[in-house]
C-alpha atoms as a PDB file:
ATOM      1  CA  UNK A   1     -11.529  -6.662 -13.929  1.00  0.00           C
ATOM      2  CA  UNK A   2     -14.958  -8.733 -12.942  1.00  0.00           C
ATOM      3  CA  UNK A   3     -12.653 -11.657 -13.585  1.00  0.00           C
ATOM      4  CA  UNK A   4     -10.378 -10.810 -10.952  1.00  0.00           C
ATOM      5  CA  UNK A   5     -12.776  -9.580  -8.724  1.00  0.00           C
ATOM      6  CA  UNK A   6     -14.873 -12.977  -8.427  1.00  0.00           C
ATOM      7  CA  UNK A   7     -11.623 -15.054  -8.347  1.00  0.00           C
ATOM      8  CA  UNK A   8     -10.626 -13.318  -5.241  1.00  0.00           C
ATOM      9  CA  UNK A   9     -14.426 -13.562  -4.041  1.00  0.00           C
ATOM     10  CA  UNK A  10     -14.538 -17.451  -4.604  1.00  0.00           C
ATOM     11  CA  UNK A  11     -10.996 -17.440  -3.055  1.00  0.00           C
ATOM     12  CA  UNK A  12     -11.976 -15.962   0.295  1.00  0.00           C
ATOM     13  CA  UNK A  13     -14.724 -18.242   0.255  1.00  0.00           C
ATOM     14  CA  UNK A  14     -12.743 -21.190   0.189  1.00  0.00           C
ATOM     15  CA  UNK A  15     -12.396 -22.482  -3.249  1.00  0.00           C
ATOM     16  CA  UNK A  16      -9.223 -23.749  -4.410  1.00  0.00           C
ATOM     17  CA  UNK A  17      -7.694 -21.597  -7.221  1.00  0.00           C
ATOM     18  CA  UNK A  18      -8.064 -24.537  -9.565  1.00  0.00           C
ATOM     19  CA  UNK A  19     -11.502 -24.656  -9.390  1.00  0.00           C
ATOM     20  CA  UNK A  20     -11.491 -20.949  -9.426  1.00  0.00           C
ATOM     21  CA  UNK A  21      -9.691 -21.642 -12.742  1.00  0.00           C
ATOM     22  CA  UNK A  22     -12.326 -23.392 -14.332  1.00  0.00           C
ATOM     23  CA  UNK A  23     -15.223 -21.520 -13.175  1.00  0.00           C
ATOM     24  CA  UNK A  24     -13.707 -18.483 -14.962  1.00  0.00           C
ATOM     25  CA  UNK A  25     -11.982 -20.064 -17.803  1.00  0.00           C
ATOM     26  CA  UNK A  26      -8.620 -18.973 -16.738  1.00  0.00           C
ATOM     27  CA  UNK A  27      -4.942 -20.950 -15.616  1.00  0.00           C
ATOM     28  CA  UNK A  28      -4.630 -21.360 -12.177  1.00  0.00           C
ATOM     29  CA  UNK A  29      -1.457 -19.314 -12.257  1.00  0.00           C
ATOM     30  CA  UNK A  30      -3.502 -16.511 -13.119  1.00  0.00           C
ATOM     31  CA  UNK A  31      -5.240 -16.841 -10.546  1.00  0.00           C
ATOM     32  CA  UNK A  32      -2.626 -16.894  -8.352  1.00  0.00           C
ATOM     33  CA  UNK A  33      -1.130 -13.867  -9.807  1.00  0.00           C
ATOM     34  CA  UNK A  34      -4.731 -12.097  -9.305  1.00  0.00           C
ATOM     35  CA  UNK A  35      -4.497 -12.783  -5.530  1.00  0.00           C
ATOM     36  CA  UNK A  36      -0.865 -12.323  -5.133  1.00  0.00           C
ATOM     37  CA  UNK A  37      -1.311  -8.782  -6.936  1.00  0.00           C
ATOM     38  CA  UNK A  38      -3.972  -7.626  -4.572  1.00  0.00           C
ATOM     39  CA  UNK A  39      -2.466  -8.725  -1.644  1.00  0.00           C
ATOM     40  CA  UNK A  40       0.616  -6.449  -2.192  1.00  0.00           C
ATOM     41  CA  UNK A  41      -1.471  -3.552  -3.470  1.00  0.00           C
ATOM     42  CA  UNK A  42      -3.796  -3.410  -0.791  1.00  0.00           C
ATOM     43  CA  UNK A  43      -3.505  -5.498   2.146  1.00  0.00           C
ATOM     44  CA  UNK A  44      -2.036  -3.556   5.452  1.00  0.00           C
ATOM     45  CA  UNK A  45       1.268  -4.224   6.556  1.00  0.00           C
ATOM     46  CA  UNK A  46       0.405  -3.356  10.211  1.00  0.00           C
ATOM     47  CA  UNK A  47       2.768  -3.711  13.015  1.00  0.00           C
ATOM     48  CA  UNK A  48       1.898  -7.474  13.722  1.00  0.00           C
ATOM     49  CA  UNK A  49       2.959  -6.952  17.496  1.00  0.00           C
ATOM     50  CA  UNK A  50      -1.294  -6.095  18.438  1.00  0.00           C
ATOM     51  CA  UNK A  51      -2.149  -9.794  17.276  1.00  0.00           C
ATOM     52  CA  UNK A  52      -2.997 -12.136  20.226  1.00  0.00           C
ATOM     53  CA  UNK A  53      -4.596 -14.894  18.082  1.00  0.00           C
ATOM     54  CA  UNK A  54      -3.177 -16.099  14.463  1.00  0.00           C
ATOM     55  CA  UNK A  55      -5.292 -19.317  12.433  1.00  0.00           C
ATOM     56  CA  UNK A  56      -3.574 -20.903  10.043  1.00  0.00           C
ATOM     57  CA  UNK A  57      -5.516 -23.037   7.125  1.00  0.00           C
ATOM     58  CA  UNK A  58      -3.685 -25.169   4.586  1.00  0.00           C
ATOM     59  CA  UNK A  59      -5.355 -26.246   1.629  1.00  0.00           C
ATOM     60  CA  UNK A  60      -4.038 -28.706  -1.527  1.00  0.00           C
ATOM     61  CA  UNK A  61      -4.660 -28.168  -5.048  1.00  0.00           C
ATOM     62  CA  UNK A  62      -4.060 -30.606  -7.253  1.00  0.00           C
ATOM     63  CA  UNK A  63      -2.208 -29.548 -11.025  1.00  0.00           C
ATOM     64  CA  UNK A  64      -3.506 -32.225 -13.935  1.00  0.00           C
ATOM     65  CA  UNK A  65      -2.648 -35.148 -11.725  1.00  0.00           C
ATOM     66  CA  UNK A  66      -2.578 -36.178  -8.048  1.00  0.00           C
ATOM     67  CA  UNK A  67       0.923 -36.666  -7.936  1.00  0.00           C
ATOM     68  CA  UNK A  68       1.265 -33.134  -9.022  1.00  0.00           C
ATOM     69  CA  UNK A  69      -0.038 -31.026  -5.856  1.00  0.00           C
ATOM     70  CA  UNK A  70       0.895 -27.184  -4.802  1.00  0.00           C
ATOM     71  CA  UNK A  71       0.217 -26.476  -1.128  1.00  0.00           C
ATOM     72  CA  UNK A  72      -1.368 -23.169  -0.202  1.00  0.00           C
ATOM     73  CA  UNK A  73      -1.108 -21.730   3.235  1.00  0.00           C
ATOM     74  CA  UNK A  74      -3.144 -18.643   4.831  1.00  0.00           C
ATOM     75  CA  UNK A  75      -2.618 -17.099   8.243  1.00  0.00           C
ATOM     76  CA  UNK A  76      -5.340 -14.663   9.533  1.00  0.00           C
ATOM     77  CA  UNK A  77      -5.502 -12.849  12.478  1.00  0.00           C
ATOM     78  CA  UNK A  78      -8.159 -14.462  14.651  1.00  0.00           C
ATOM     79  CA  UNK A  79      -9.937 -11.444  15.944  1.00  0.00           C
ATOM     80  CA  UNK A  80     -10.001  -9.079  13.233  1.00  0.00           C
ATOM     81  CA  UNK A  81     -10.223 -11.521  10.678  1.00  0.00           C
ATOM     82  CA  UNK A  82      -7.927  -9.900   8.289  1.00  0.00           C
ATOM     83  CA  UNK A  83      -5.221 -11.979   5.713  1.00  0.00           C
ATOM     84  CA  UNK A  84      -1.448 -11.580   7.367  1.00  0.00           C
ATOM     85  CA  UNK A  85       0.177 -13.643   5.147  1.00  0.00           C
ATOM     86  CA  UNK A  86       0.041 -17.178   2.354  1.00  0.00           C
ATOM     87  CA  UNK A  87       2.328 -18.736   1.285  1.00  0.00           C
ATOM     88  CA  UNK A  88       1.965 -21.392  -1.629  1.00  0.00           C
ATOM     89  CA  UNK A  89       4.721 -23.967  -2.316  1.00  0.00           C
ATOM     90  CA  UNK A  90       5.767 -27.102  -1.101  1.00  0.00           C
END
């Protein structure tokens, strides 16, 4: 449970999961599981109509090699500061 706890930690503060990997001694995967899992368990899915302001930051993270590369996308609302939605893919 620490394990999780400092992967999302170091993933708020803006390390890239594969680094996040390493530091713990984990797959990246995992740690994208981690997040994923406590995203849907306990981020609120408030009416989004209230938001005046959203940021978006995109971030790379390279697998093995630099030709193979996942994009990861986060939106937060810009006043409150809290995580609407990521998206990691292409």
């Amino acid at each position: 449970m620490k394990d999780k706890i400092l992967a999302l930690v170091l993933y708020l503060s803006g390390l890239s999961m594969t680094m996040i990997g390493k530091i713990i001694g984990v797959s990246t995967q995992s740690v994208m599981r981690w997040i994923k899992m406590f995203y849907d368990k306990f981020v609120e899915n408030e009416s989004q109509a209230n938001i005046e302001e959203i940021e978006v930051d995109e971030m790379v993270s390279y697998i093995n090699k630099k030709k193979d590369h996942i994009w990861i996308w986060k939106a937060i609302d810009h006043n409150t500061r809290k995580l609407i939605g990521w998206q990691c893919g292409d």
